[in-house]
N, C-alpha and C. Protein backbone atom coordinates (compact mmCIF):
# COMPACT_ATOMS: atom_id res chain seq x y z
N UNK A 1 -19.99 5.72 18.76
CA UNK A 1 -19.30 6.03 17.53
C UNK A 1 -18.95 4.75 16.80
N UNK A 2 -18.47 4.78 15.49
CA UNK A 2 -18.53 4.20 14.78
C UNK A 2 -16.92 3.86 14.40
N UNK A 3 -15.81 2.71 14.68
CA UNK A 3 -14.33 2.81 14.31
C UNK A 3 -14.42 1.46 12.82
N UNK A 4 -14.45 2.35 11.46
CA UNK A 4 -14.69 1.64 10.63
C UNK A 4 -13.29 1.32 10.56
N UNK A 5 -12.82 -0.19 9.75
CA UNK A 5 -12.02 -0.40 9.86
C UNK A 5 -11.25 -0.65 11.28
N UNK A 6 -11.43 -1.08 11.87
CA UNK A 6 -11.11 -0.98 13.94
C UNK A 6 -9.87 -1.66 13.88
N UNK A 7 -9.40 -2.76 12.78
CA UNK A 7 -8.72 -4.06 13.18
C UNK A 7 -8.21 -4.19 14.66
N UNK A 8 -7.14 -4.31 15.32
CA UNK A 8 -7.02 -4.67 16.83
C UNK A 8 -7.28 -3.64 17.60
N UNK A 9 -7.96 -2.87 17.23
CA UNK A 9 -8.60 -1.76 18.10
C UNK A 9 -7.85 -0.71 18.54
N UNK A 10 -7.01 -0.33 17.85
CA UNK A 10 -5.67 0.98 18.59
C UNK A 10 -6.19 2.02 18.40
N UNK A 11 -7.76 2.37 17.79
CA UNK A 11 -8.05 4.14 17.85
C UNK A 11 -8.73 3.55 19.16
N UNK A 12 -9.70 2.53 19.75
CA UNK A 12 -10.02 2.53 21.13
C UNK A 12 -9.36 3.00 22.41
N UNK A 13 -7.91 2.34 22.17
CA UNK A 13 -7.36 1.82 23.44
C UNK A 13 -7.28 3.62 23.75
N UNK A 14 -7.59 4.86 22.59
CA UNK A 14 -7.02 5.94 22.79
C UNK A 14 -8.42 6.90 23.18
N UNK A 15 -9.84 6.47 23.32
CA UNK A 15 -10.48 6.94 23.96
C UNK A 15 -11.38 6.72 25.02
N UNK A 16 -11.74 8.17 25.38
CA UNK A 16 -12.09 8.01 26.49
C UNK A 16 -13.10 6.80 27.28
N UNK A 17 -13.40 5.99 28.17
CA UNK A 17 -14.11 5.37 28.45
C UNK A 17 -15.47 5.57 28.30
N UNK A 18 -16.13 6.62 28.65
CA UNK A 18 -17.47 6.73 28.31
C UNK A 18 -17.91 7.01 27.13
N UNK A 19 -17.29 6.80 26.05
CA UNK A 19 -17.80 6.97 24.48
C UNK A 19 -18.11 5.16 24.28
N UNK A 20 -19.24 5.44 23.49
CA UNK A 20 -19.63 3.54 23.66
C UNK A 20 -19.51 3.72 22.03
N UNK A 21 -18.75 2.65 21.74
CA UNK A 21 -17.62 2.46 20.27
C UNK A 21 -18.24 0.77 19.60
N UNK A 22 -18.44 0.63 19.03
CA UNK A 22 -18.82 -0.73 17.85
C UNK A 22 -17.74 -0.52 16.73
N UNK A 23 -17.12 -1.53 16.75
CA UNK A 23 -16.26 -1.22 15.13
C UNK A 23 -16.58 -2.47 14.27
N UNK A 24 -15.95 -2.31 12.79
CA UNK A 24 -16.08 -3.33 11.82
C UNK A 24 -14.71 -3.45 11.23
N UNK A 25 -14.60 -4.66 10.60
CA UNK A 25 -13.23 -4.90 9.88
C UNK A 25 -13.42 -6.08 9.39
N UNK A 26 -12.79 -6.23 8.21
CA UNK A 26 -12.73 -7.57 7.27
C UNK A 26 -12.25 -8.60 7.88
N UNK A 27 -11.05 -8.32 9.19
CA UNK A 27 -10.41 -9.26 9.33
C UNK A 27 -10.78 -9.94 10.54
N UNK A 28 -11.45 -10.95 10.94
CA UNK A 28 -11.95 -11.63 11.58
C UNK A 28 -10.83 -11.78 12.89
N UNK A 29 -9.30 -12.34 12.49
CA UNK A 29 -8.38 -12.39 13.39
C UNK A 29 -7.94 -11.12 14.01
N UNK A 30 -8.19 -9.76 13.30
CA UNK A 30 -8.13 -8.66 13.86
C UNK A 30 -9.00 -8.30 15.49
N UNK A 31 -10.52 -8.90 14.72
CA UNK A 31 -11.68 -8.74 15.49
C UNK A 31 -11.44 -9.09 16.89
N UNK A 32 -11.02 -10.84 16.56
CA UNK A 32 -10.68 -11.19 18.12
C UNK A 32 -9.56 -10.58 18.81
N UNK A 33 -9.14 -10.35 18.45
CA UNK A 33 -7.80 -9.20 18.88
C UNK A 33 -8.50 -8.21 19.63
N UNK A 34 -9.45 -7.01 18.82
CA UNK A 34 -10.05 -5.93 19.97
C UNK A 34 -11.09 -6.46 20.48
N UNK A 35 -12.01 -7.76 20.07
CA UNK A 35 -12.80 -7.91 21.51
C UNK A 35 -12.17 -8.41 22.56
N UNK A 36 -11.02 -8.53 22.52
CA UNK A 36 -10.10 -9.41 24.18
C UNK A 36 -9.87 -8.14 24.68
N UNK A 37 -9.60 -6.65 24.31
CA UNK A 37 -9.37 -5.93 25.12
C UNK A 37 -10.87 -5.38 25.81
N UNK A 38 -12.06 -5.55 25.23
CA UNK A 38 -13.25 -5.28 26.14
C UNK A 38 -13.75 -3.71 25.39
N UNK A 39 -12.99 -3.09 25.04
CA UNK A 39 -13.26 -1.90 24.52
C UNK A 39 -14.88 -1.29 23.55
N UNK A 40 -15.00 -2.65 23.15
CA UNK A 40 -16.31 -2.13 21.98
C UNK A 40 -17.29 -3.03 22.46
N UNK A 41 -18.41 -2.01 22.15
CA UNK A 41 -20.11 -2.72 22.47
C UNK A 41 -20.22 -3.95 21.32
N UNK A 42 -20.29 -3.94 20.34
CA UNK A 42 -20.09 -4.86 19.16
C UNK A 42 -19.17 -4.34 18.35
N UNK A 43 -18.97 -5.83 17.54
CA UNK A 43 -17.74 -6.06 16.92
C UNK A 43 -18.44 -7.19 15.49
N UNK A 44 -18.09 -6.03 14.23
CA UNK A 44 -18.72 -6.84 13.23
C UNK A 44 -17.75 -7.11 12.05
N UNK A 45 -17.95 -8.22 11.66
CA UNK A 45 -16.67 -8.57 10.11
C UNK A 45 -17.80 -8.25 9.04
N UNK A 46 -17.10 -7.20 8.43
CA UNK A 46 -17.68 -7.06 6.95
C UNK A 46 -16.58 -6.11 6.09
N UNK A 47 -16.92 -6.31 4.86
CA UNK A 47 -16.47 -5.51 3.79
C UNK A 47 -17.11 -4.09 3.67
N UNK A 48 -16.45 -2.84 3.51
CA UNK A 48 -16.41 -1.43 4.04
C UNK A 48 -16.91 -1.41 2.76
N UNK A 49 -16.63 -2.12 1.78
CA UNK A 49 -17.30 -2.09 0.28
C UNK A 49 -18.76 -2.28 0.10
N UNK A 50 -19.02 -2.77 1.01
CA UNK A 50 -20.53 -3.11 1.08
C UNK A 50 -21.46 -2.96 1.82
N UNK A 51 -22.52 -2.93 1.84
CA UNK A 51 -23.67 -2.13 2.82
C UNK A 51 -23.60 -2.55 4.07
N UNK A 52 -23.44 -1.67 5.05
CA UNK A 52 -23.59 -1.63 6.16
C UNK A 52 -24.88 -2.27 6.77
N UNK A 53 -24.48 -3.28 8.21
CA UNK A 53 -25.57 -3.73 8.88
C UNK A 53 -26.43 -2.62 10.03
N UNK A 54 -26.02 -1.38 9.71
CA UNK A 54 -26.70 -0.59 10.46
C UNK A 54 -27.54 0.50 9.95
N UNK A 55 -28.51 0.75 11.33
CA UNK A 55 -29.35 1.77 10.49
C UNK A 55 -28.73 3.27 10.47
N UNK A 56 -29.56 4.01 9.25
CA UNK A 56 -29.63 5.01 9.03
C UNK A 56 -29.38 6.00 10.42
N UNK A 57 -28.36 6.37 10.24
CA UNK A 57 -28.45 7.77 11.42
C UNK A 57 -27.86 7.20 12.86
N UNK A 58 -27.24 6.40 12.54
CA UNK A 58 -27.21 5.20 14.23
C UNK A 58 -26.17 5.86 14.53
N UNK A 59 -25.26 6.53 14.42
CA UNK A 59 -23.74 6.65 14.94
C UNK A 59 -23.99 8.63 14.96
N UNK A 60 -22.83 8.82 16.11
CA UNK A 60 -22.93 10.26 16.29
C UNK A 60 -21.35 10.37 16.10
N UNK A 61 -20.41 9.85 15.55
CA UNK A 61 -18.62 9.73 15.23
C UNK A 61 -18.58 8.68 14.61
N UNK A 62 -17.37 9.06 13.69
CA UNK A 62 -16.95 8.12 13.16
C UNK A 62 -15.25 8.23 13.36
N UNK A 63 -14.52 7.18 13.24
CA UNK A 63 -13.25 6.84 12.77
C UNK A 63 -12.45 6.21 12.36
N UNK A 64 -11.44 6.34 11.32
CA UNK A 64 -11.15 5.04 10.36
C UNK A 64 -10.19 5.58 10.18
N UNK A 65 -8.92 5.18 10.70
CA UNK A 65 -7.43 4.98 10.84
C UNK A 65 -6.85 3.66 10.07
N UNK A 66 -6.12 4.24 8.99
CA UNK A 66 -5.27 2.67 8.09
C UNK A 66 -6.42 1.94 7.39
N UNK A 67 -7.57 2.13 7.43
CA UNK A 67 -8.38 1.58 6.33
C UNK A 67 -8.58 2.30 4.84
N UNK A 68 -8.31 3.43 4.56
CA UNK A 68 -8.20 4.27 3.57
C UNK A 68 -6.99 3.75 2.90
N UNK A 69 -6.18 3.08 2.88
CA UNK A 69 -5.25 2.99 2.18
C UNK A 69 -5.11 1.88 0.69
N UNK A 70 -4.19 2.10 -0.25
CA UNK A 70 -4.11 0.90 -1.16
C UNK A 70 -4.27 -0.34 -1.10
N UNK A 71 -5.09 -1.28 -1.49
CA UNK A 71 -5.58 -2.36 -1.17
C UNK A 71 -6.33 -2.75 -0.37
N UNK A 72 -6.70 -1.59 -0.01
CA UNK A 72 -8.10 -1.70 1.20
C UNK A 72 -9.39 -1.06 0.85
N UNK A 73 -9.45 0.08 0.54
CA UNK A 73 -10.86 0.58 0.64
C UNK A 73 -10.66 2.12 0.10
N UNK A 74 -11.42 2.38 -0.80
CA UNK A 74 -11.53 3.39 -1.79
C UNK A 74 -12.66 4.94 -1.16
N UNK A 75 -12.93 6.08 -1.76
CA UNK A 75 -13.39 6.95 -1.17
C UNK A 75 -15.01 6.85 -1.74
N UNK A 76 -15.37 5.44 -2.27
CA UNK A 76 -16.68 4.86 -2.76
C UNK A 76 -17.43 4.46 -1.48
N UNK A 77 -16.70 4.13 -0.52
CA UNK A 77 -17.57 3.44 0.86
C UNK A 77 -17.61 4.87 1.92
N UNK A 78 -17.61 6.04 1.50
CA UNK A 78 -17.82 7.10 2.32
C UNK A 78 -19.45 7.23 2.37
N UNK A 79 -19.97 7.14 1.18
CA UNK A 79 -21.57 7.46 0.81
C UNK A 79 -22.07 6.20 1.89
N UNK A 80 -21.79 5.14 2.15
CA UNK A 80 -22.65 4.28 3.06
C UNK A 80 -21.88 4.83 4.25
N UNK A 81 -20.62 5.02 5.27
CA UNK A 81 -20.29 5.46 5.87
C UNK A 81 -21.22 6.87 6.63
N UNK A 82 -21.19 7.80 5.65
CA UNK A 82 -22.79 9.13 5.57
C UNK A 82 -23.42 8.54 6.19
N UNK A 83 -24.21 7.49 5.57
CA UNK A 83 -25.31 6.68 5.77
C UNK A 83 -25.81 6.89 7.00
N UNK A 84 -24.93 6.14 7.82
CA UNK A 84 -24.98 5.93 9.45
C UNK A 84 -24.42 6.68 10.26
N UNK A 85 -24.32 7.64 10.15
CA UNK A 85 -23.98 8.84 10.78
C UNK A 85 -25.04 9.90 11.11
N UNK A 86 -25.46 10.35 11.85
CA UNK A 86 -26.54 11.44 12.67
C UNK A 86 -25.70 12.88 12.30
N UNK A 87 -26.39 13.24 11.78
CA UNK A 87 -26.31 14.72 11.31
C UNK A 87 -25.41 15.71 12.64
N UNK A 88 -24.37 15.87 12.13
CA UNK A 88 -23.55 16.64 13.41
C UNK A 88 -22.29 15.92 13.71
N UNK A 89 -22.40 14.47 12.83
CA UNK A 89 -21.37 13.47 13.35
C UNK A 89 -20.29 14.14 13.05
N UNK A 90 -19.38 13.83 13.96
CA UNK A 90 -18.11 14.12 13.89
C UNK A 90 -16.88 13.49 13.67
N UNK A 91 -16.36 13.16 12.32
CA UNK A 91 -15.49 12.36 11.31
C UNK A 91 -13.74 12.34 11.40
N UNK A 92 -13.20 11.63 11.91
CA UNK A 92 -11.88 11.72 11.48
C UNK A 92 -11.76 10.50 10.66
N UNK A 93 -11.10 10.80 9.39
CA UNK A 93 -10.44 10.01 8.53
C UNK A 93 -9.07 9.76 7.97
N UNK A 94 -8.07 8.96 8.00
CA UNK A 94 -7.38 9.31 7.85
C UNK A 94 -6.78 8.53 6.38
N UNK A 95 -6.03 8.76 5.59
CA UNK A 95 -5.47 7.77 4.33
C UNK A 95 -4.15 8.51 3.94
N UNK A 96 -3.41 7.56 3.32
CA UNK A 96 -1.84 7.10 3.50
C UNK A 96 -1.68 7.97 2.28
N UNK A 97 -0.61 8.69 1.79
CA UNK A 97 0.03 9.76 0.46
C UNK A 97 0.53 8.73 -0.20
N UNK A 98 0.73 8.04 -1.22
CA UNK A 98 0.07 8.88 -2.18
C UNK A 98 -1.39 8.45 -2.61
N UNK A 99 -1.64 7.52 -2.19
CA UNK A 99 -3.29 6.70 -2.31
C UNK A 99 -4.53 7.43 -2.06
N UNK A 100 -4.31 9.21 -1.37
CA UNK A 100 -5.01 9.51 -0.84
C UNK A 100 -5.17 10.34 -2.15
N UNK A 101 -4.04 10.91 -3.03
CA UNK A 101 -4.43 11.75 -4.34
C UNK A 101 -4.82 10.32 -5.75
N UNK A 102 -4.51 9.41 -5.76
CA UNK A 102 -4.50 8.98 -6.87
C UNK A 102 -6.00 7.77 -6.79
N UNK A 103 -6.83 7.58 -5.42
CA UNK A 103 -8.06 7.36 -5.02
C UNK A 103 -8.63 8.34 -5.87
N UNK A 104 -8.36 9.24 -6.05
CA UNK A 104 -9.50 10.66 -5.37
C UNK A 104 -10.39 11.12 -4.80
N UNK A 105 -9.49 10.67 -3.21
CA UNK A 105 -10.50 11.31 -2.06
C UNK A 105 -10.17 13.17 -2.21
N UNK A 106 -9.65 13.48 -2.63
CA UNK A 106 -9.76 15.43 -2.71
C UNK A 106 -11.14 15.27 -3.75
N UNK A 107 -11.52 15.07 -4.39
CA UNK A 107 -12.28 14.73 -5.22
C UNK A 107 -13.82 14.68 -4.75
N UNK A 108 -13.05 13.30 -4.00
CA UNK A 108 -14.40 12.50 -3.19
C UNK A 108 -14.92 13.88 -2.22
N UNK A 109 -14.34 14.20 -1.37
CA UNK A 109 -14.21 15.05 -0.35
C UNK A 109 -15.26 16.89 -1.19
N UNK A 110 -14.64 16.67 -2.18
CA UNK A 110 -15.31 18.15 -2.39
C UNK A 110 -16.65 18.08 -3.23
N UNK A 111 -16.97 16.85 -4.03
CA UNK A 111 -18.27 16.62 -4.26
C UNK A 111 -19.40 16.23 -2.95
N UNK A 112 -18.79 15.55 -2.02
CA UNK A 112 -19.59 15.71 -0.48
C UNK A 112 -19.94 17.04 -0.18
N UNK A 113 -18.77 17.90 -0.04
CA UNK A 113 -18.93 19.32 0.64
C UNK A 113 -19.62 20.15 -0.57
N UNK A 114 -19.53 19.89 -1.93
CA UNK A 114 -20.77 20.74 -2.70
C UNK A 114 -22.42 19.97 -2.42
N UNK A 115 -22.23 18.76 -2.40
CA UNK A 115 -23.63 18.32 -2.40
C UNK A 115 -24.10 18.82 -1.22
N UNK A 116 -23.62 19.33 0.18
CA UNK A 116 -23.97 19.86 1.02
C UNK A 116 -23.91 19.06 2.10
N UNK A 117 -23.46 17.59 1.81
CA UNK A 117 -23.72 16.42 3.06
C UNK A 117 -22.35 16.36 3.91
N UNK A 118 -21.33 17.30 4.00
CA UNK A 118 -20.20 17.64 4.94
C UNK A 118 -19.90 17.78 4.86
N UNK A 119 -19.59 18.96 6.48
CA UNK A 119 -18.47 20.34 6.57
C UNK A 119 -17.39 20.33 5.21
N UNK A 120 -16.71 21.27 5.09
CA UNK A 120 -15.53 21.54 4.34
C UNK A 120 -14.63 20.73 5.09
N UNK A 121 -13.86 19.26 5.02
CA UNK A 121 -12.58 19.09 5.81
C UNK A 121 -11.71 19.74 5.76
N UNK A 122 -11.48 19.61 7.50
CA UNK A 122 -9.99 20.17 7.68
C UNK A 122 -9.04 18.59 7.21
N UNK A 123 -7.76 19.29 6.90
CA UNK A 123 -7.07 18.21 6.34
C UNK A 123 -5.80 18.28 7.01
N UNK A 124 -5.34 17.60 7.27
CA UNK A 124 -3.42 17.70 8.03
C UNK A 124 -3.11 16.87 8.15
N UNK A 125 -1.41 16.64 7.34
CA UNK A 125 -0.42 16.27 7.05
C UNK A 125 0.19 15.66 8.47
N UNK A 126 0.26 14.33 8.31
CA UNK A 126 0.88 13.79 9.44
C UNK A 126 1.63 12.72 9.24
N UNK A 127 2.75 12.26 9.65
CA UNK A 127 3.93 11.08 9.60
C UNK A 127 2.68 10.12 10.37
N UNK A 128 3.21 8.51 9.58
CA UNK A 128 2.29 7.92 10.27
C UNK A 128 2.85 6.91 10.93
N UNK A 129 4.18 6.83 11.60
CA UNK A 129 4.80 6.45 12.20
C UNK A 129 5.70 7.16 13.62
N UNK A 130 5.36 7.50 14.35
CA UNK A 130 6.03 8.85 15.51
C UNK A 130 7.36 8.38 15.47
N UNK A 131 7.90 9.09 16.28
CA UNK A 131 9.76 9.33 16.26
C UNK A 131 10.12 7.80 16.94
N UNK A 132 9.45 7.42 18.22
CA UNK A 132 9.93 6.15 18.84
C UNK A 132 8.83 5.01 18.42
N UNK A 133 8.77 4.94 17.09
CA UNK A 133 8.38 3.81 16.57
C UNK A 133 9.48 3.06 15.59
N UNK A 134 8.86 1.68 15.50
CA UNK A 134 10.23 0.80 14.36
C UNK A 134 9.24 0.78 12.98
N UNK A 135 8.92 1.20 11.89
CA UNK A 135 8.03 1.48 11.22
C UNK A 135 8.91 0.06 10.66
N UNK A 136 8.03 -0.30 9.60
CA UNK A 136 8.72 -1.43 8.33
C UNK A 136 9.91 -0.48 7.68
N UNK A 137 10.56 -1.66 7.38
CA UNK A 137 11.85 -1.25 6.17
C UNK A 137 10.81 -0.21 4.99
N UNK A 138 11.57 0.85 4.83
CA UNK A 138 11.30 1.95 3.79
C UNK A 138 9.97 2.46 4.05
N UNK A 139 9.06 2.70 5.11
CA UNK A 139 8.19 2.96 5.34
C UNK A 139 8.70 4.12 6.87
N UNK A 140 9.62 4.52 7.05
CA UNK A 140 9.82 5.29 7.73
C UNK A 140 9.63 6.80 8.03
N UNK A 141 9.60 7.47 6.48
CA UNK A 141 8.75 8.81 6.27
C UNK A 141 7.67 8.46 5.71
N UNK A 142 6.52 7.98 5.62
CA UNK A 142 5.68 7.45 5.53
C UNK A 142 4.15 8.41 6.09
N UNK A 143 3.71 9.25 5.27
CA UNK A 143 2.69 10.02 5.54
C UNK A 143 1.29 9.83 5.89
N UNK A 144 0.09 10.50 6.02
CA UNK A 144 -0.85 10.05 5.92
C UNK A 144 -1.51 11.43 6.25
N UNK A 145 -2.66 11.62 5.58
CA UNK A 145 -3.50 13.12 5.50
C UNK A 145 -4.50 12.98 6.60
N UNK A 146 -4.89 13.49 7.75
CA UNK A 146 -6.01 13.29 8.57
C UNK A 146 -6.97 13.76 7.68
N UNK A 147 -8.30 13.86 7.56
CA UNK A 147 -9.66 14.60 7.23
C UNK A 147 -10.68 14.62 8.30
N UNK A 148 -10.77 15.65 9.20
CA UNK A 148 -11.90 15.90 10.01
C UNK A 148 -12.88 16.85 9.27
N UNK A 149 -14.03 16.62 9.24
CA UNK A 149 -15.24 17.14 9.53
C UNK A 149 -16.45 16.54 10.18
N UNK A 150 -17.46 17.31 10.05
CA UNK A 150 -18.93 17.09 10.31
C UNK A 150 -19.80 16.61 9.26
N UNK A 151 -20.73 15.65 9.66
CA UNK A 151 -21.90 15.08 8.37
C UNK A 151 -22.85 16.37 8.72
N UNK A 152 -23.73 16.96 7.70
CA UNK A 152 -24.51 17.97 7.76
C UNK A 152 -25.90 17.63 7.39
């Protein structure tokens, strides 16, 4: 699978061992961060804005936690995201309220699912900070929309 956006690797540390995971992220100091935990087959720095170093169809999952958000990455890098995904892939995405309506990933999301290239997402509302976390000052109710589906 594919953890776009990976920075220190915290959607890894949360699966299972036998899923073989490659992630990408802009931030180089992130990078070395999740290759010290061992978790990913490769580990690549690039911009989510720009074409992917992989081929067509290479990934059977994807996931991208905290990269959807303001100042990061728009619902324009989903179409190369598609890209590399094998028909059946199975997508969680997640992006921060209010960035997720004023992007327009609802938008983004339902011109995918008319063009026919994936499932209808399911969508759910989630705090993106749990109860025994210290979130930043004023970032404490602090939302974020999951989007699961399938590439078709």
């Amino acid at each position: 699978m594919l953890d776009a956006g990976c920075g220190t690797g915290l959607v890894a540390d949360h699966l299972p061992e036998s899923i073989i995971v490659d992630g990408v992220d802009l931030s180089s100091d992130m990078l070395e961060v999740a290759e010290r935990k061992g978790l990913y087959r490769t580990l690549v720095e690039i911009d989510l804005t720009k074409p992917l170093p992989f081929k067509d169809r290479a990934y059977g999952g994807l996931a991208c936690a905290g990269t959807f958000t303001q100042g990061h990455v728009g619902p324009a890098a989903l179409s190369e995201l598609l890209r590399v995904l094998q028909p059946g892939a199975v997508c969680a995405i997640s992006s921060k309220q209010p960035f997720y309506d004023s992007a327009g990933f609802p938008e983004a999301f339902e011109r995918l699912t008319a063009k026919k290239l994936i499932s209808r997402p399911s969508v759910r509302e989630e705090r993106v900070y749990s109860a025994d976390a210290t979130p930043p000052e004023g970032h404490e109710n602090d939302v974020a929309y999951l989007n699961t589906f399938q590439k078709t």
